[in-house]
C-alpha atoms as a PDB file:
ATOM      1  CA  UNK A   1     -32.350 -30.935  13.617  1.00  0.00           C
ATOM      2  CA  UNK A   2     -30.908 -29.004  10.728  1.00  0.00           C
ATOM      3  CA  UNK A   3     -27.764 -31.146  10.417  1.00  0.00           C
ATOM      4  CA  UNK A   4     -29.573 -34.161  11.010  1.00  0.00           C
ATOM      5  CA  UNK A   5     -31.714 -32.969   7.801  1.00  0.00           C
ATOM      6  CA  UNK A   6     -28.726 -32.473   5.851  1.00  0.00           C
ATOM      7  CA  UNK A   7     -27.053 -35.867   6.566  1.00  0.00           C
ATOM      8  CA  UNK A   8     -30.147 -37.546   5.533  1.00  0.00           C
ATOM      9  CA  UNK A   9     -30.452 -35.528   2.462  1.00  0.00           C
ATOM     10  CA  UNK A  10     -26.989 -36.149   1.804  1.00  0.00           C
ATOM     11  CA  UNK A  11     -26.946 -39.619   1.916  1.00  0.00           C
ATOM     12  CA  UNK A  12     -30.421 -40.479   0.678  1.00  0.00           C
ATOM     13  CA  UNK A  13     -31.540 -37.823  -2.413  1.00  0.00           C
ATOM     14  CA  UNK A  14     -28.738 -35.743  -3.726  1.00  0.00           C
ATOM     15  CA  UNK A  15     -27.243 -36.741  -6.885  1.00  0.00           C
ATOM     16  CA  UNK A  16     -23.827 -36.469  -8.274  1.00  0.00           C
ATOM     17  CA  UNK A  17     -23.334 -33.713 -10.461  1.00  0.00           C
ATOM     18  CA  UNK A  18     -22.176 -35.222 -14.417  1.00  0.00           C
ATOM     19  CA  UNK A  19     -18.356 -33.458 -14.390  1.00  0.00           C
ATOM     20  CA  UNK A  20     -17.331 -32.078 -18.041  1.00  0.00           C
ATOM     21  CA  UNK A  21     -14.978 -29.681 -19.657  1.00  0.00           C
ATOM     22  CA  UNK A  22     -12.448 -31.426 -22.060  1.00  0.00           C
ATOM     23  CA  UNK A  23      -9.127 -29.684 -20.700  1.00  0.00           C
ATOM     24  CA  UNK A  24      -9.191 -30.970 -17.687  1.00  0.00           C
ATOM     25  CA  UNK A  25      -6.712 -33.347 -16.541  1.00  0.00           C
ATOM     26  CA  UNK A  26      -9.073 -35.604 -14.782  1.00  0.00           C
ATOM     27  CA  UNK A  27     -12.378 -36.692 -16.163  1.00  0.00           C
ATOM     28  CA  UNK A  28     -13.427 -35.612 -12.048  1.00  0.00           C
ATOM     29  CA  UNK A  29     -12.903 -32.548 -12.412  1.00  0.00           C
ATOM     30  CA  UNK A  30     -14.531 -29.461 -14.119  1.00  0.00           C
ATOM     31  CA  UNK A  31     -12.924 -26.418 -16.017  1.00  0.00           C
ATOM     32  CA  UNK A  32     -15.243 -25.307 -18.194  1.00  0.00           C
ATOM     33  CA  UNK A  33     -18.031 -26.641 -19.681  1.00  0.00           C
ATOM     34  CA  UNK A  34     -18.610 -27.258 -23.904  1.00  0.00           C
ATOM     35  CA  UNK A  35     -21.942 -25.369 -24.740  1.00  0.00           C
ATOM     36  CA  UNK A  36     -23.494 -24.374 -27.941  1.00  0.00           C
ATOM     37  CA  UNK A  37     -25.096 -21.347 -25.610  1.00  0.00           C
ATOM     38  CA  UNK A  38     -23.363 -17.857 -24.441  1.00  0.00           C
ATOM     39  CA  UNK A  39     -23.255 -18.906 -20.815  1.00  0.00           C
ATOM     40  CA  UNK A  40     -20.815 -17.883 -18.341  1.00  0.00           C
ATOM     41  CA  UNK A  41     -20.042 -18.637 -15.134  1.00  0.00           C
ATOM     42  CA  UNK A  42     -18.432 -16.300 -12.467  1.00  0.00           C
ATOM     43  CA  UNK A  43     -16.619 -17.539  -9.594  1.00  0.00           C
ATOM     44  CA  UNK A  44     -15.887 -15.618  -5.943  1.00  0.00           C
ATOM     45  CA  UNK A  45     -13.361 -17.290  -3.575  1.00  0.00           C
ATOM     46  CA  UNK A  46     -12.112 -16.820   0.025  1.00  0.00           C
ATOM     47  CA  UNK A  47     -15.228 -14.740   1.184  1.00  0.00           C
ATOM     48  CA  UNK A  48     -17.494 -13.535   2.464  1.00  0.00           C
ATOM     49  CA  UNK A  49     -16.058  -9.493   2.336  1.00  0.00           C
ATOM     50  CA  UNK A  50     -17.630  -7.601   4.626  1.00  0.00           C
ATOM     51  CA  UNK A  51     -17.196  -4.506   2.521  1.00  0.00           C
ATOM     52  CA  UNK A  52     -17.045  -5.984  -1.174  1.00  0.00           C
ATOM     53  CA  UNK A  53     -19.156  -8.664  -1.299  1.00  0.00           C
ATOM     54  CA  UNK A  54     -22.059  -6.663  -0.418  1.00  0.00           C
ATOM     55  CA  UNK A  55     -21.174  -4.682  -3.748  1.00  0.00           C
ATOM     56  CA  UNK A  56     -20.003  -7.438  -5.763  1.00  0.00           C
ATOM     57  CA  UNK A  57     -23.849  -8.341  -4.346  1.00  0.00           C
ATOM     58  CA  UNK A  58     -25.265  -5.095  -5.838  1.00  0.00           C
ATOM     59  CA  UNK A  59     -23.442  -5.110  -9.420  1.00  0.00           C
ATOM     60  CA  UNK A  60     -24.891  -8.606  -9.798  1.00  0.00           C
ATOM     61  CA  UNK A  61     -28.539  -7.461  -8.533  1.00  0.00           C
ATOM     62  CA  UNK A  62     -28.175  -4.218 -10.866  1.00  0.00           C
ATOM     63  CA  UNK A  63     -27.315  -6.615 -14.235  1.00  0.00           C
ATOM     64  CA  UNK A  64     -29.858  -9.486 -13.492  1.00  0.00           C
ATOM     65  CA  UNK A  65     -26.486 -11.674 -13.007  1.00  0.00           C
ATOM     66  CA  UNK A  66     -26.145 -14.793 -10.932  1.00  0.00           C
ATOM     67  CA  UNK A  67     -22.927 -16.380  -9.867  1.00  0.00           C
ATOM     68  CA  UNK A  68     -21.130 -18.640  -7.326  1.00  0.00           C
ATOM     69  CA  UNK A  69     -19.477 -18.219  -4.416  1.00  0.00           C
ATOM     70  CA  UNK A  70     -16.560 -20.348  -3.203  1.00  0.00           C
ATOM     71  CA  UNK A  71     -17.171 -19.524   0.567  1.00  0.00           C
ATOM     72  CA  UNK A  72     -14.755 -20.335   3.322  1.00  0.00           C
ATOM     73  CA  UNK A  73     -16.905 -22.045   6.539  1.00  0.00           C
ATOM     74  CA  UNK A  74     -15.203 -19.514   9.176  1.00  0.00           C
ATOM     75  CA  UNK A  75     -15.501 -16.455   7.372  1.00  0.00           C
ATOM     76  CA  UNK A  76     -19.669 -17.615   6.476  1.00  0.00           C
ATOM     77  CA  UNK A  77     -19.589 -18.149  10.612  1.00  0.00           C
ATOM     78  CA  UNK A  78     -18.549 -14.617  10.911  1.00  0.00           C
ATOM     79  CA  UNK A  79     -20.654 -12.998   8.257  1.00  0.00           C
ATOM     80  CA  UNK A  80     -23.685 -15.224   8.150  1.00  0.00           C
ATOM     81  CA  UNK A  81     -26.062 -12.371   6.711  1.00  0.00           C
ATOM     82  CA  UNK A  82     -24.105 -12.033   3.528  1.00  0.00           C
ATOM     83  CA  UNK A  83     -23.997 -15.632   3.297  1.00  0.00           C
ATOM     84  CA  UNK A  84     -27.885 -15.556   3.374  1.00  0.00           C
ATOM     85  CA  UNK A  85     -28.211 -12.785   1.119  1.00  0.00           C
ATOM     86  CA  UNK A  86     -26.119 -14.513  -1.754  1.00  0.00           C
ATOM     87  CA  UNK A  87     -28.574 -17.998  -1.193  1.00  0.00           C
ATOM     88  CA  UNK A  88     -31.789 -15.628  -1.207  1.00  0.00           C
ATOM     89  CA  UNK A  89     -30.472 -13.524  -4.780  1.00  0.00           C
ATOM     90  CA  UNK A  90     -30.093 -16.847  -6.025  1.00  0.00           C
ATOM     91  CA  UNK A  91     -26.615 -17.001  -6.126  1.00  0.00           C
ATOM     92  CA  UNK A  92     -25.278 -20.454  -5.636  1.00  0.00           C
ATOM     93  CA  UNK A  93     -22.874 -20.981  -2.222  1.00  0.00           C
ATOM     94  CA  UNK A  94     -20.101 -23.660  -2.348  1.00  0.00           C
ATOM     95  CA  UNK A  95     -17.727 -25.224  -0.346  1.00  0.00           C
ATOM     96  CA  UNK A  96     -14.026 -24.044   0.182  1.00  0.00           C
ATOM     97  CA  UNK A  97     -13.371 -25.606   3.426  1.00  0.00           C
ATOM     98  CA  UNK A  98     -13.089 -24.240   6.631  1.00  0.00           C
ATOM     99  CA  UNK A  99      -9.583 -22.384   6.889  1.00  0.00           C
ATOM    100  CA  UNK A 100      -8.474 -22.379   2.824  1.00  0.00           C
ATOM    101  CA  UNK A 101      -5.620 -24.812   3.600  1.00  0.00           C
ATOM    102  CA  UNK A 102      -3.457 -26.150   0.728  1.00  0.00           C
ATOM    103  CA  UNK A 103      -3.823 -29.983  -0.292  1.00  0.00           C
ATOM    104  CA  UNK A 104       0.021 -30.037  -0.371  1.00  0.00           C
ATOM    105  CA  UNK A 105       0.416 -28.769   3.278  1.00  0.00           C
ATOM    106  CA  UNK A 106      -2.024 -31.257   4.935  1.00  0.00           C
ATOM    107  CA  UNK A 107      -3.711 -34.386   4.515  1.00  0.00           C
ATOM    108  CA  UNK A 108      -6.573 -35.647   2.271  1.00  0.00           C
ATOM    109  CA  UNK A 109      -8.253 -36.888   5.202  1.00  0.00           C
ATOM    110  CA  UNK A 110      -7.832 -33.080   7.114  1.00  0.00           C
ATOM    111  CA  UNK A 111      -9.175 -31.172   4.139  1.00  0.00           C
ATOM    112  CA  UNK A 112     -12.439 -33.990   3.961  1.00  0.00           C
ATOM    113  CA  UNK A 113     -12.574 -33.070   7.554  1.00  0.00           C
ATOM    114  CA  UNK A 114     -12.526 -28.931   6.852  1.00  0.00           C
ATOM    115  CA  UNK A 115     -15.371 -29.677   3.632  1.00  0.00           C
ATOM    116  CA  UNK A 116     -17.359 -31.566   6.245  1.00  0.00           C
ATOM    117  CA  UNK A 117     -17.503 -29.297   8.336  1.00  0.00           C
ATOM    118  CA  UNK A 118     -17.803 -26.132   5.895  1.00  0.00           C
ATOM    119  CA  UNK A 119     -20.929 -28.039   4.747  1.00  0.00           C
ATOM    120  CA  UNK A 120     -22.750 -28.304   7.964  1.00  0.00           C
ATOM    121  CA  UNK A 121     -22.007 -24.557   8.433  1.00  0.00           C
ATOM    122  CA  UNK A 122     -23.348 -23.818   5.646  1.00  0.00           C
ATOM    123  CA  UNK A 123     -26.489 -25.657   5.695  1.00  0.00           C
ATOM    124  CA  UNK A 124     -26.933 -24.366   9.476  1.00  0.00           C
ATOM    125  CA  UNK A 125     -27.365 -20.617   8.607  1.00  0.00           C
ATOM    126  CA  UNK A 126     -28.572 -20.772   4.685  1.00  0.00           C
ATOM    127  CA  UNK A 127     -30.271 -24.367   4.596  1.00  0.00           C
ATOM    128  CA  UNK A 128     -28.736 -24.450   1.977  1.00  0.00           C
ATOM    129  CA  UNK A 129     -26.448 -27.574   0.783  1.00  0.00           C
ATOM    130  CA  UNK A 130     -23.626 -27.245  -1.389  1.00  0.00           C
ATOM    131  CA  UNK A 131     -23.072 -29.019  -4.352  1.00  0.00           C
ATOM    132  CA  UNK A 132     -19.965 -28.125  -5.521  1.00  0.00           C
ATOM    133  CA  UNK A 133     -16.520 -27.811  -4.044  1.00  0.00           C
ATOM    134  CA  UNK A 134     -13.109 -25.664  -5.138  1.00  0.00           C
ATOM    135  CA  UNK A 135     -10.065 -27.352  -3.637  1.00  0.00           C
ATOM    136  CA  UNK A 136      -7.781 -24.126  -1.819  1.00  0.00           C
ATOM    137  CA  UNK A 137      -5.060 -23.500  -4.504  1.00  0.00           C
ATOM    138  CA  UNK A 138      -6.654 -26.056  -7.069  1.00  0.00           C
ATOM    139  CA  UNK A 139      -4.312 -28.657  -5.006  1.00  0.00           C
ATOM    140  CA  UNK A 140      -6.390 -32.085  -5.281  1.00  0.00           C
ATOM    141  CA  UNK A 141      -5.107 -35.839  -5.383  1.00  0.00           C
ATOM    142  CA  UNK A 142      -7.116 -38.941  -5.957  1.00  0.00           C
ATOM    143  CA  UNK A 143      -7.333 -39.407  -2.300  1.00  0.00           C
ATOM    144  CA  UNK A 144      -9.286 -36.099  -2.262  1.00  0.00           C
ATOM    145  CA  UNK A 145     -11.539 -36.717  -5.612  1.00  0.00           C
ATOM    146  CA  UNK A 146     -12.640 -39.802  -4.383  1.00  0.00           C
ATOM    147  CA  UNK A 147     -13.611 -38.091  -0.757  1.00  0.00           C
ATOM    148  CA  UNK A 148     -15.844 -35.487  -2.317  1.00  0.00           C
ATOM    149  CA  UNK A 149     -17.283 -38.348  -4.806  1.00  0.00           C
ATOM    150  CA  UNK A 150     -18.489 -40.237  -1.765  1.00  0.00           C
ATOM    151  CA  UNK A 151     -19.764 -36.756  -0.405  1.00  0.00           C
ATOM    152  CA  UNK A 152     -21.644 -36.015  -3.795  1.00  0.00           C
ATOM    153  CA  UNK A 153     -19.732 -32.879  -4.666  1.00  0.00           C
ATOM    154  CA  UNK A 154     -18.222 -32.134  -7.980  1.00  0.00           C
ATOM    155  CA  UNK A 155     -15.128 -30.383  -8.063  1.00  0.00           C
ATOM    156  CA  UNK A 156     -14.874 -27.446  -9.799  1.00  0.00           C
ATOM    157  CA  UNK A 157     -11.488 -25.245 -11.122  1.00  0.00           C
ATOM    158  CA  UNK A 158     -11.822 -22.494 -13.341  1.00  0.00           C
ATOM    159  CA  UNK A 159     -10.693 -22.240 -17.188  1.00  0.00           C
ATOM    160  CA  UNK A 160      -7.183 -21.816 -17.552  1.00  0.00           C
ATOM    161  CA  UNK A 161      -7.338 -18.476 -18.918  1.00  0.00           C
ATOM    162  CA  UNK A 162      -9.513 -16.900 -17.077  1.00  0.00           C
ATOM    163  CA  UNK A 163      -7.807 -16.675 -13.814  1.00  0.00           C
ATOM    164  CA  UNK A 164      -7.861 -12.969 -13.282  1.00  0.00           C
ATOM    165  CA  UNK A 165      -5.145 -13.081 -10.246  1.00  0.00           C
ATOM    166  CA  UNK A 166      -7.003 -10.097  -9.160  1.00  0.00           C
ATOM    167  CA  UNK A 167      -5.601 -10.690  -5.531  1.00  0.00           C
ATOM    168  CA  UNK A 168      -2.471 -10.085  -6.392  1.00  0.00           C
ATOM    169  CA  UNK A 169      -3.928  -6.171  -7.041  1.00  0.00           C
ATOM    170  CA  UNK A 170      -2.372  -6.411 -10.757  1.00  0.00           C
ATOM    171  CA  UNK A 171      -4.722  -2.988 -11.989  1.00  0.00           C
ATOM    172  CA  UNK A 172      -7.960  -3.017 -13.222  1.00  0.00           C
ATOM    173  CA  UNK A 173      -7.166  -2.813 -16.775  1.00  0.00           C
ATOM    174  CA  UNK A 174      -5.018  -5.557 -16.428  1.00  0.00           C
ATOM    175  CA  UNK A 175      -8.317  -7.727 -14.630  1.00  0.00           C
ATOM    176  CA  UNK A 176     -10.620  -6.764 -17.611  1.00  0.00           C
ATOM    177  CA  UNK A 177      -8.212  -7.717 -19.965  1.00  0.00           C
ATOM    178  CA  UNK A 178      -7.912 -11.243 -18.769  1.00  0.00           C
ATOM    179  CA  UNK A 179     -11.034 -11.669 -19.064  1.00  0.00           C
ATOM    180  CA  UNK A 180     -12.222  -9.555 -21.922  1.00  0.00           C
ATOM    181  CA  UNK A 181      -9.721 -10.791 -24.456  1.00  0.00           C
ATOM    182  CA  UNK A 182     -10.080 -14.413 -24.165  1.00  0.00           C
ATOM    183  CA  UNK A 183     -13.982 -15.283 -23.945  1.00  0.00           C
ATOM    184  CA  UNK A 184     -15.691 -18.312 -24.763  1.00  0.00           C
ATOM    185  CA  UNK A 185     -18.897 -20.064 -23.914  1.00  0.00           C
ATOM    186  CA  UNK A 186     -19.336 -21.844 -21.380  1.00  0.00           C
ATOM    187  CA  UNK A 187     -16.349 -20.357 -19.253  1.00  0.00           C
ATOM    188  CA  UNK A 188     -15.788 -20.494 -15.167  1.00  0.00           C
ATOM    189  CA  UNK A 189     -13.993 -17.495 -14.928  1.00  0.00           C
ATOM    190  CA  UNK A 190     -12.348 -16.910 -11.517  1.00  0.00           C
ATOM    191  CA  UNK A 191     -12.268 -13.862  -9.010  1.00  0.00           C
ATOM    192  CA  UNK A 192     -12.002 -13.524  -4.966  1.00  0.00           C
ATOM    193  CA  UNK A 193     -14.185 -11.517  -2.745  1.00  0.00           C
ATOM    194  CA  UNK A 194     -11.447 -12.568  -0.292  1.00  0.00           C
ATOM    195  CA  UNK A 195     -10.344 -10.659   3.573  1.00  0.00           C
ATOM    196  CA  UNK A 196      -8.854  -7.386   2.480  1.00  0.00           C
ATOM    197  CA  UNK A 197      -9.175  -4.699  -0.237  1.00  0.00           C
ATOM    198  CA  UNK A 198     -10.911  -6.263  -3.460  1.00  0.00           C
ATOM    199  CA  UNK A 199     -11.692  -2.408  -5.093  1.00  0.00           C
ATOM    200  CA  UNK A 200      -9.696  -3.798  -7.979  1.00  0.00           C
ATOM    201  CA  UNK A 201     -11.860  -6.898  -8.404  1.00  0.00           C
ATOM    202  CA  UNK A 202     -15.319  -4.337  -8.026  1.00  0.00           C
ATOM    203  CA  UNK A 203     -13.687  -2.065 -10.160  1.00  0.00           C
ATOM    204  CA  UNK A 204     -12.998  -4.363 -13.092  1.00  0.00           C
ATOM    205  CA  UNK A 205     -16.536  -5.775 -12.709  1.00  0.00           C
ATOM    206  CA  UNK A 206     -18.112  -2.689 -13.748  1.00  0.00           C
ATOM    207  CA  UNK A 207     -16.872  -3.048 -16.608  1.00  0.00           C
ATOM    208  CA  UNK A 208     -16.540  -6.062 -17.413  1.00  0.00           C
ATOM    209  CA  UNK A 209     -20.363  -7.647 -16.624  1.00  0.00           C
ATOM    210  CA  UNK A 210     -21.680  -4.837 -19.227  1.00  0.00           C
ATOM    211  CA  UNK A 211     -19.074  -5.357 -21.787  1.00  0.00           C
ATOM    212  CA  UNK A 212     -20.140  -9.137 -21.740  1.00  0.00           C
ATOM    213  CA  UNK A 213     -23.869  -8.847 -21.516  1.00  0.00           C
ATOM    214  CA  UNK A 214     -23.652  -6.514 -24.224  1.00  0.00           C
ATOM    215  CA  UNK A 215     -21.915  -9.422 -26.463  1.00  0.00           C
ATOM    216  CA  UNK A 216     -24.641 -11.748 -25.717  1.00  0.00           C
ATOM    217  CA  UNK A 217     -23.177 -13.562 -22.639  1.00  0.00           C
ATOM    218  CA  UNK A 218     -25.498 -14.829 -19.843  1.00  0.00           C
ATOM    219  CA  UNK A 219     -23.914 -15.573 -16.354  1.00  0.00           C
ATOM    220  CA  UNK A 220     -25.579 -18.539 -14.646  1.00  0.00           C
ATOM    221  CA  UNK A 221     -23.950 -20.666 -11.464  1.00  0.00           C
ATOM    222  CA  UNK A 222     -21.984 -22.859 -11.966  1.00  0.00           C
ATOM    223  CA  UNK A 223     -24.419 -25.765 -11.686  1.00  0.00           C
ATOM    224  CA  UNK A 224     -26.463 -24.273 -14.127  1.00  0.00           C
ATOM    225  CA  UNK A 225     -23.573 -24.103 -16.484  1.00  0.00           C
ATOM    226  CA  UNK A 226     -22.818 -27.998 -15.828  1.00  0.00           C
ATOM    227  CA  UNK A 227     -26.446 -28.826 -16.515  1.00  0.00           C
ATOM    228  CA  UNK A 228     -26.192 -27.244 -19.929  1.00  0.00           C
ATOM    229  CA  UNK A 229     -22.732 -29.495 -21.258  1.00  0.00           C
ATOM    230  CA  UNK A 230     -23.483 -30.161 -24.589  1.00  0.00           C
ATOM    231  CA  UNK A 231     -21.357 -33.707 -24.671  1.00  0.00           C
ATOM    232  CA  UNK A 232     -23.776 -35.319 -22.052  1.00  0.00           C
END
């Protein structure tokens, strides 16, 4: 019944998102977003962590914070009470794909196949339905924009800058200066909550969500940031 639900919603009400951000190499896909307001938007990938998404969960929760999480569909399959707690903090979930494989090592038509079946996933344990989509890598083609187009999701990178690499383990000080010293409005800045140790990433958030909220900055999901683009 649930995934009957969801294809009806999905072909009958939901809307496609209005795509923005200036850099970005196709109008299709989103960066970052050009608002007058200090809005942020923090990004997760690869999870859930069973360990450090439950405190990335906490440090959110503790600064009134909401972000988004890029969720692969097996690892919301194994962890399906984290992926409920992010939709009831009011977090926004989004799509990943199944497995996290690159555009450039399989076909446009397998990766449709992995979002497809990421978003049934998700909307069978969080009734929830996912808007938005991060290709694995940031590999896309036309092939795959026009996929997701037909699936209403908007595609969504990060800003160029503010790609902290934190799962490469480069240091905390080195994550908080990524994004520290380059900070704009209306910024997708991305981190993982990915299979493994993410201290670093936890870490670096300590500091880094009080050091912004003390400069005025707001972190809304990335739909909420979308909705606020000033050039619609």
């Amino acid at each position: 019944m649930k995934r009957m639900l969801y294809k009806l919603v999905l072909c009958g009400s939901l809307l496609a998102l209005t795509t923005a951000g200036s850099s970005a190499p196709s109008s299709e896909v989103v960066w970052n977003v050009t608002t007058d307001q200090k809005l942020i938007a923090l990004t997760f990938d690869d999870g859930p962590n069973p360990v450090y998404t439950p405190q990335i969960l906490d440090l959110l929760k503790e600064h009134q914070a909401k972000a988004t999480f890029f969720v692969l569909g097996k690892r919301v399959q194994m962890f399906p009470a984290i992926a409920i707690r992010e939709v009831n903090e009011g977090h926004e979930i989004a799509n990943h794909t199944f497995d996290h494989h690159y555009l450039k090592n399989v076909s446009s038509e397998k990766l449709i196949e992995e979002i497809r079946q990421t978003q049934d996933i998700i909307f069978d344990i969080t009734e929830q339905i996912p808007h938005v989509f991060r290709p694995p890598g940031g590999f896309y083609n036309e092939a795959l924009l026009n996929m997701t187009k037909e699936d209403k999701l908007t595609v969504v990178m990060w800003s160029w800058y503010q790609d902290t690499k934190d799962w490469k383990k480069p240091g905390v000080d080195k994550i908080v200066h990524t994004v520290l010293s380059n900070v704009h409005n209306g910024d997708i800045i991305l981190f993982h909550d990915l299979e493994g140790d993410c201290s670093q990433t936890v870490e670096a958030l300590k500091r880094i969500i009080p050091e912004l909220k003390k400069q005025g900055f707001q972190f809304v999901t990335v739909t909420d940031l979308i909705a606020k683009n000033k050039s619609k």
